[in-house]
PDB file of N, CA and C in Angstrom:
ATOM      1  N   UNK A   1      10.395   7.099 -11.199  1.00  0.00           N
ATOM      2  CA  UNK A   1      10.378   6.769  -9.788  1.00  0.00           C
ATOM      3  C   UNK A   1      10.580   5.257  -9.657  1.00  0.00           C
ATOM      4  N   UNK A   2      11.665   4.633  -8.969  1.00  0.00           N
ATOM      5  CA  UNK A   2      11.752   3.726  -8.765  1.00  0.00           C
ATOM      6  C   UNK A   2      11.181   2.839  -7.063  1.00  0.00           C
ATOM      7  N   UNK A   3      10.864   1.562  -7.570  1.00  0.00           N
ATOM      8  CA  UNK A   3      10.398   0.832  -5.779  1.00  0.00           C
ATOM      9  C   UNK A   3      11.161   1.188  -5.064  1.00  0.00           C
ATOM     10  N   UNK A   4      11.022   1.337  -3.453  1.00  0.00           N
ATOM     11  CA  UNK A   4      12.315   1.383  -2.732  1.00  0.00           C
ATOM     12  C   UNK A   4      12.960   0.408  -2.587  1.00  0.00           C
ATOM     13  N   UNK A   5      14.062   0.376  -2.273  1.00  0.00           N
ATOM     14  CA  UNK A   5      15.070  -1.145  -1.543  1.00  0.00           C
ATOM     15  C   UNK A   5      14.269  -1.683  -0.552  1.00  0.00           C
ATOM     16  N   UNK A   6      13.358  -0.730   0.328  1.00  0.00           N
ATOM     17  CA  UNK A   6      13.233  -1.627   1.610  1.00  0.00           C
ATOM     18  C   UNK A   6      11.998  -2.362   1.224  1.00  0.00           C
ATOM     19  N   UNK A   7      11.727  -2.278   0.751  1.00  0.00           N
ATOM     20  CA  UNK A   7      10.129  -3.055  -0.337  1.00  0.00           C
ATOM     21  C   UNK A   7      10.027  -4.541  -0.470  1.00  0.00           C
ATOM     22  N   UNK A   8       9.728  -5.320   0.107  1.00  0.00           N
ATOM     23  CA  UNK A   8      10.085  -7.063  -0.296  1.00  0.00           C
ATOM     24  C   UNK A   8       9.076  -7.869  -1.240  1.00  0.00           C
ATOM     25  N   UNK A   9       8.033  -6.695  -1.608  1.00  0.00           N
ATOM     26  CA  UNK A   9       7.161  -7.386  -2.367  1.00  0.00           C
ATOM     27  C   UNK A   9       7.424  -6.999  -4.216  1.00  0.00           C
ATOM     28  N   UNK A  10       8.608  -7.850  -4.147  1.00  0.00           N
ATOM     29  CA  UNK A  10       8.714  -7.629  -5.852  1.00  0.00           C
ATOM     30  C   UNK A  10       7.925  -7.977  -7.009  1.00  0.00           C
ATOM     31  N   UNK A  11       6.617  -8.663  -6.518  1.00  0.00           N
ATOM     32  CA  UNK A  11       5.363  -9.233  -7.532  1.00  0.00           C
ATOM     33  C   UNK A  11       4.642  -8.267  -7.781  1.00  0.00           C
ATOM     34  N   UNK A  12       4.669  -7.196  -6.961  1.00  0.00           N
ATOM     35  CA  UNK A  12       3.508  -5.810  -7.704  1.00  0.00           C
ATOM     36  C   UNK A  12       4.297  -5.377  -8.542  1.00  0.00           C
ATOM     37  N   UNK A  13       3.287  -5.080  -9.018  1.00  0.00           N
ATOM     38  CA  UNK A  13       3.755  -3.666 -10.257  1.00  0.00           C
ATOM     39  C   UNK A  13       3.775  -2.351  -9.757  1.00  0.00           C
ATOM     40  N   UNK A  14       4.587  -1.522  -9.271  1.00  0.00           N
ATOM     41  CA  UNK A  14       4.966  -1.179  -8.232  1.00  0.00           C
ATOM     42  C   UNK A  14       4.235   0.334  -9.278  1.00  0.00           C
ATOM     43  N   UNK A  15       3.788   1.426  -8.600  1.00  0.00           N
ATOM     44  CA  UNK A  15       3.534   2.955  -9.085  1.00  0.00           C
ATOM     45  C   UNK A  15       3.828   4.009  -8.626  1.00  0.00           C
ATOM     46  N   UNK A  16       3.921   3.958  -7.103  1.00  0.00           N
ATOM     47  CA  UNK A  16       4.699   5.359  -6.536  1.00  0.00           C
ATOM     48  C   UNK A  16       5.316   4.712  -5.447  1.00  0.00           C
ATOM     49  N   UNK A  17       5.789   5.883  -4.493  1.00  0.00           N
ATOM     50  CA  UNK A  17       6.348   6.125  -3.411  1.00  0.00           C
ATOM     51  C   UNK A  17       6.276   7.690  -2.621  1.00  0.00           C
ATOM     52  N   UNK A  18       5.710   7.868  -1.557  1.00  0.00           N
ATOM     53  CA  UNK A  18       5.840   8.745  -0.592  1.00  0.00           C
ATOM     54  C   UNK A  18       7.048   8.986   0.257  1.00  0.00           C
ATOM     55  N   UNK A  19       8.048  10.084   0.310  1.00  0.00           N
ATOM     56  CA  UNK A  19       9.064  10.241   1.419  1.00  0.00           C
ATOM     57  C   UNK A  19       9.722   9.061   1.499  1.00  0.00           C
ATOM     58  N   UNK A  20       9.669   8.008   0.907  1.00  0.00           N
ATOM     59  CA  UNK A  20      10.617   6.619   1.100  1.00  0.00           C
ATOM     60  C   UNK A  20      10.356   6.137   1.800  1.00  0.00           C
ATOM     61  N   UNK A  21       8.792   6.109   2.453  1.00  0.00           N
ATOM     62  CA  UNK A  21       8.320   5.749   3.662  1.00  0.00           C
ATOM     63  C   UNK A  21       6.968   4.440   3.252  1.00  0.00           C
ATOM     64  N   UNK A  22       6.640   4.988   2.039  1.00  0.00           N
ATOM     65  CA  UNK A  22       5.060   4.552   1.940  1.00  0.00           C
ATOM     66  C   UNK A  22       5.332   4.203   0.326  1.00  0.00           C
ATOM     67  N   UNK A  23       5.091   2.598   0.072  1.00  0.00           N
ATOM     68  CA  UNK A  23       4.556   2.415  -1.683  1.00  0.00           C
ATOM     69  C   UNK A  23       3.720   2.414  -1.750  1.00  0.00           C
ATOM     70  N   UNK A  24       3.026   1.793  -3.371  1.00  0.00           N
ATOM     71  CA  UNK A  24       1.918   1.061  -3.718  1.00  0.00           C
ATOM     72  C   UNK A  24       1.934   0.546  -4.446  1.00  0.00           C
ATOM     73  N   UNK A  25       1.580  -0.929  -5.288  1.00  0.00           N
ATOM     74  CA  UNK A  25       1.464  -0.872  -6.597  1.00  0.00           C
ATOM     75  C   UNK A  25       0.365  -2.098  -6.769  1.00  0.00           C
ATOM     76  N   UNK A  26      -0.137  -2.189  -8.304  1.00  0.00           N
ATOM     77  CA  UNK A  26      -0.791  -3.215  -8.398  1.00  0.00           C
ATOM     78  C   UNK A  26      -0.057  -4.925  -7.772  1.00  0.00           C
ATOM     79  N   UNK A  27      -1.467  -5.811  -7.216  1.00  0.00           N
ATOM     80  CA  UNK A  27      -1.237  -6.938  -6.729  1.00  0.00           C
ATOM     81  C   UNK A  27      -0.914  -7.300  -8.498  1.00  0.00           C
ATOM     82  N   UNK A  28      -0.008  -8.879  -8.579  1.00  0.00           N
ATOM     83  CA  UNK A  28       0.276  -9.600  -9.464  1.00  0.00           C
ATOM     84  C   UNK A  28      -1.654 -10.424 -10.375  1.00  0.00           C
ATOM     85  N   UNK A  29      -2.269 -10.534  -9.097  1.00  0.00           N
ATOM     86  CA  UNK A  29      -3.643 -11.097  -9.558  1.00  0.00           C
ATOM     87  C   UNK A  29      -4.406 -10.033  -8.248  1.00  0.00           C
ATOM     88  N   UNK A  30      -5.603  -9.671  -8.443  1.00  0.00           N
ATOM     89  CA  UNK A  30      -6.440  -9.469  -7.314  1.00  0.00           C
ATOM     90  C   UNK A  30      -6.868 -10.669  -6.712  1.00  0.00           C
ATOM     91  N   UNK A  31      -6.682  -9.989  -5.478  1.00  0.00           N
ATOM     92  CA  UNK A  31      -6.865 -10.861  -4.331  1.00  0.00           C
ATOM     93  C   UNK A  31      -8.552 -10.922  -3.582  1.00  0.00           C
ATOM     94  N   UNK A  32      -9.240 -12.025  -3.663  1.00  0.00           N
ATOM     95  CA  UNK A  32     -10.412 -11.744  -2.964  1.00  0.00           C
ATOM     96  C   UNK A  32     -10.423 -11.493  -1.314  1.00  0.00           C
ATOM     97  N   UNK A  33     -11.374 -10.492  -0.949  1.00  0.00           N
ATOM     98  CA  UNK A  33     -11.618 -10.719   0.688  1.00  0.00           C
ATOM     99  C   UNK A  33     -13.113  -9.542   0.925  1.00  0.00           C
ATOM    100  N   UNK A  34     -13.589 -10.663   1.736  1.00  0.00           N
ATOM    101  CA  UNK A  34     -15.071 -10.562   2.013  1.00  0.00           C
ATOM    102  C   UNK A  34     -15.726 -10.507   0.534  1.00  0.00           C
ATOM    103  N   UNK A  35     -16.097  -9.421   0.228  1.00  0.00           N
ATOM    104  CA  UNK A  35     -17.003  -9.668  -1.247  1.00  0.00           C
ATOM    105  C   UNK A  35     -16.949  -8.643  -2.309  1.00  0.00           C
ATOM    106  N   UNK A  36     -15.210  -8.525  -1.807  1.00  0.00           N
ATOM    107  CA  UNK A  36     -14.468  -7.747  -3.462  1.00  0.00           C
ATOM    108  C   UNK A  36     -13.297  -8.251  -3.409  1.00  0.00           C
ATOM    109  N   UNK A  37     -12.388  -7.575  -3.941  1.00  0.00           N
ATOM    110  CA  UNK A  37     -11.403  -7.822  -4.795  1.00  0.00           C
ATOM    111  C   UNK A  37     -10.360  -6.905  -4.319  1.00  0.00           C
ATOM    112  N   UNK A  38      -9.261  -7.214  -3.476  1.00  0.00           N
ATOM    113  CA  UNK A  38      -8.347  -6.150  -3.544  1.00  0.00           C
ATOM    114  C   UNK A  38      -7.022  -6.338  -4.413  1.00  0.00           C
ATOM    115  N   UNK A  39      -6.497  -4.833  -5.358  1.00  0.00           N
ATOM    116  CA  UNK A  39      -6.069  -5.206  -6.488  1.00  0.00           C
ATOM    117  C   UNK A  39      -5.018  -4.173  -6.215  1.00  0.00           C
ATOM    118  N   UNK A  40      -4.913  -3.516  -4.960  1.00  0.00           N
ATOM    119  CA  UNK A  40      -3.306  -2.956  -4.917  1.00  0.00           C
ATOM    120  C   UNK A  40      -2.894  -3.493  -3.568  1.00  0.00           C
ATOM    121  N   UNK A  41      -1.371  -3.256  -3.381  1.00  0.00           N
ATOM    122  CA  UNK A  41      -0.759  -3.728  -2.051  1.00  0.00           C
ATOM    123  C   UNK A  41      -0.239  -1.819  -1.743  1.00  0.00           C
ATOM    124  N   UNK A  42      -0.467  -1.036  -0.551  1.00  0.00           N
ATOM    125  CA  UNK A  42       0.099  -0.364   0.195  1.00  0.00           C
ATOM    126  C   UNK A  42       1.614  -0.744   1.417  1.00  0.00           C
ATOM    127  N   UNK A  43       2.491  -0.533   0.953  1.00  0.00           N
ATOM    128  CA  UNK A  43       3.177  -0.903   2.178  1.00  0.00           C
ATOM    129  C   UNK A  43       3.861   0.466   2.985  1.00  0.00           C
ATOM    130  N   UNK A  44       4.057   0.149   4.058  1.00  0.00           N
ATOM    131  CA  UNK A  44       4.615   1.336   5.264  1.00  0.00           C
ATOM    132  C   UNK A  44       6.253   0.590   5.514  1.00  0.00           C
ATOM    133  N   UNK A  45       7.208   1.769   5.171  1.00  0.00           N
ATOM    134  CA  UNK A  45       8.452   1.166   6.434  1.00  0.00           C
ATOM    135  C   UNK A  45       8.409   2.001   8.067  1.00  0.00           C
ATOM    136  N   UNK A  46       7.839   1.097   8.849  1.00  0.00           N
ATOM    137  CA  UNK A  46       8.180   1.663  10.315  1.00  0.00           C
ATOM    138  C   UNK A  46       9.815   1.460  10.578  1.00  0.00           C
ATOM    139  N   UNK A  47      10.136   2.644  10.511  1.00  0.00           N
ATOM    140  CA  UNK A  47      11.293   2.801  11.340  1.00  0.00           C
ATOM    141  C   UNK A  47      11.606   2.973  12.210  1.00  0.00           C
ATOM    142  N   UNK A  48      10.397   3.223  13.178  1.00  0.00           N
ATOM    143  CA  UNK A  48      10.226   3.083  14.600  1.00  0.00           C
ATOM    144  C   UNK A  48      10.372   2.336  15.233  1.00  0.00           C
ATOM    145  N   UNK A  49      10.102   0.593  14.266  1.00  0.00           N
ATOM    146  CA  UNK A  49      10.174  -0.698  14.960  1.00  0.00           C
ATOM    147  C   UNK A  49      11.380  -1.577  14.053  1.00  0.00           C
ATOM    148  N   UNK A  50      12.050  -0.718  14.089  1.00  0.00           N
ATOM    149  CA  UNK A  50      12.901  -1.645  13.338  1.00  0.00           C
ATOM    150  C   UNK A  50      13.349  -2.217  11.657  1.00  0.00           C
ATOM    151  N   UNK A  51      12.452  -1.009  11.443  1.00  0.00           N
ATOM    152  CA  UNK A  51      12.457  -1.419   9.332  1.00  0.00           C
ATOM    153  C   UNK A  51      11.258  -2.630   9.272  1.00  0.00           C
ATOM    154  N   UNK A  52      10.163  -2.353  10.031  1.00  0.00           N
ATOM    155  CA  UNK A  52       9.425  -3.825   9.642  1.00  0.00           C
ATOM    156  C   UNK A  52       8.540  -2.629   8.589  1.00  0.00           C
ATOM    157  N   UNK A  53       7.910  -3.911   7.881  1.00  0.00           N
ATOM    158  CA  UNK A  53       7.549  -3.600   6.900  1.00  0.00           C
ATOM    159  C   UNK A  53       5.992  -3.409   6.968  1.00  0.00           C
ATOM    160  N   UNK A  54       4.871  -2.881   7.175  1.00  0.00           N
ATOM    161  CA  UNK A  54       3.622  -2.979   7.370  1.00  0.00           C
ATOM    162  C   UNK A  54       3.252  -2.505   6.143  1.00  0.00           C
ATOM    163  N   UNK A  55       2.147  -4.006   5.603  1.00  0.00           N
ATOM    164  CA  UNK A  55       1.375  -3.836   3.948  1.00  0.00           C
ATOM    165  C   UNK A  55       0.468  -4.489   4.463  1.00  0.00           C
ATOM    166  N   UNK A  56      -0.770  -3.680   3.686  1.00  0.00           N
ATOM    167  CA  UNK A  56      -2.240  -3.622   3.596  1.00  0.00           C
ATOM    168  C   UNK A  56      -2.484  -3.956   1.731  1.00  0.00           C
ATOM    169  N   UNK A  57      -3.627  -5.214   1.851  1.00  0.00           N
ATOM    170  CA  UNK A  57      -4.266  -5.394   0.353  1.00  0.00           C
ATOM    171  C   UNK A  57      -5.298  -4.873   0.430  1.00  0.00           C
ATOM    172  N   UNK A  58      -5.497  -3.479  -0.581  1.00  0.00           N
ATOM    173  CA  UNK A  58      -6.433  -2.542  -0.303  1.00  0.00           C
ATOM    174  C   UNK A  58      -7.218  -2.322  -1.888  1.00  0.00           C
ATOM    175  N   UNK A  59      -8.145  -2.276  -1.972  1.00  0.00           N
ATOM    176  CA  UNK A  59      -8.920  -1.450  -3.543  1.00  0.00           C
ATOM    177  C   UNK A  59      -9.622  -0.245  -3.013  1.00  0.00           C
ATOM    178  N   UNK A  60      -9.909   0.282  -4.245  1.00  0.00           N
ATOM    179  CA  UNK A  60     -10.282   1.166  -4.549  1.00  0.00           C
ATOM    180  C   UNK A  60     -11.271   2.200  -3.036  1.00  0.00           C
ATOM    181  N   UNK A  61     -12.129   1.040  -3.103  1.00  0.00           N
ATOM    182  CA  UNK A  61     -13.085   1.400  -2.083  1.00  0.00           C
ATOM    183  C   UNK A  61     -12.494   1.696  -0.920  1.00  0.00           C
ATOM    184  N   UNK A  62     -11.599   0.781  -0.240  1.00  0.00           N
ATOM    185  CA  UNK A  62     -10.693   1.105   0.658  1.00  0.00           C
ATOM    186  C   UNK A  62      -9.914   2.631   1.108  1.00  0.00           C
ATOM    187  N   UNK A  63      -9.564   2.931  -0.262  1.00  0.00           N
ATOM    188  CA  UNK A  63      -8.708   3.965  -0.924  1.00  0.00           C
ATOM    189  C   UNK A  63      -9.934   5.564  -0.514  1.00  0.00           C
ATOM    190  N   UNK A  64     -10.787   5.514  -0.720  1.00  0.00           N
ATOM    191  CA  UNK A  64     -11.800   6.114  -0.880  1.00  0.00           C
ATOM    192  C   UNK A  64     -12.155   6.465   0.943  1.00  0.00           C
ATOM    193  N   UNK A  65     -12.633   5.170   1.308  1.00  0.00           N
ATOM    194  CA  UNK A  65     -12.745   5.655   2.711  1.00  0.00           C
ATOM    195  C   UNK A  65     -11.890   6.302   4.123  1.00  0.00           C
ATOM    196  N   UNK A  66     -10.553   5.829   3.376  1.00  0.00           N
ATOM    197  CA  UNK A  66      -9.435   6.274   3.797  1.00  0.00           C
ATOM    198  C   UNK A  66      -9.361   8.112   3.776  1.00  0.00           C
ATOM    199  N   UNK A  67      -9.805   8.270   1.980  1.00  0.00           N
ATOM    200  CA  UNK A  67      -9.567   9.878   1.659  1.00  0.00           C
ATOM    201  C   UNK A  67     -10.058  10.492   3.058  1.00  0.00           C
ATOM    202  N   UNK A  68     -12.022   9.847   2.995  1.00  0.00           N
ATOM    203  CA  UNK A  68     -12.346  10.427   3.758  1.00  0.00           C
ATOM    204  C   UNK A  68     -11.957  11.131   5.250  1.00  0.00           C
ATOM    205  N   UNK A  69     -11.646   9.831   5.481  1.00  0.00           N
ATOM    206  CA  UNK A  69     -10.817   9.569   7.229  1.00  0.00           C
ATOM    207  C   UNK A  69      -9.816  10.658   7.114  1.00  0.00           C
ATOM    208  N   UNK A  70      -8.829  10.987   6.349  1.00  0.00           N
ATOM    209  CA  UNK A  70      -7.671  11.842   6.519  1.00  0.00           C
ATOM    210  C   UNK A  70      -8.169  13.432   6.435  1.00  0.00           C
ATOM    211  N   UNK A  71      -9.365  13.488   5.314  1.00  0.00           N
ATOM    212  CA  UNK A  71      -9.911  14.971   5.525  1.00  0.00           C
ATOM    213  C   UNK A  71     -10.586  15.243   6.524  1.00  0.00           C
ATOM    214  N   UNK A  72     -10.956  14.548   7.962  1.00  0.00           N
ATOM    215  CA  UNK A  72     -11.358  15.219   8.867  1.00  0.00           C
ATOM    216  C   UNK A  72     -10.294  15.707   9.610  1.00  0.00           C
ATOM    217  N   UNK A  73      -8.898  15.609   8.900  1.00  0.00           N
ATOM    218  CA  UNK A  73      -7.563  16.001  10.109  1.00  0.00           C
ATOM    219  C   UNK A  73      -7.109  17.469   9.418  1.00  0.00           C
ATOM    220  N   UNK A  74      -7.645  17.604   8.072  1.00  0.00           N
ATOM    221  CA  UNK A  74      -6.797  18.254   7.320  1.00  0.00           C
ATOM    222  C   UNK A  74      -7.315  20.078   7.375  1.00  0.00           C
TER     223      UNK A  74
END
């Protein structure tokens, strides 16, 4: 599986892709904010607005509360 083209963050170490819509991959260094460490980048292509690019620096924990959030839809 390769990054997509529309991807501008070539410093991760890139690991998947969803529908050509959604990456992820490890940050180059973790990044601190508040009082951890976020150590992957998520990015979105909205094609709704134009190919902009919307990325979130997210860990683990992040990742986790998210699961949660999506299994109350599922």
């Amino acid at each position: 599986m390769k990054r997509p083209v529309w991807c501008p963050h070539l410093d991760c170490n890139f690991k998947t892709h969803s529908q050509n819509l959604m990456c992820v991959g490890y940050l180059p260094k973790p990044e601190r904010h508040d009082d951890s460490l976020n150590d992957y980048r998520l990015c979105i292509d909205t094609r709704e607005t134009g190919h902009d690019i919307f990325d979130l620096q997210i860990n683990k924990g992040d990742v986790w509360n998210l699961i949660r959030i999506l299994k109350t839809i599922t």
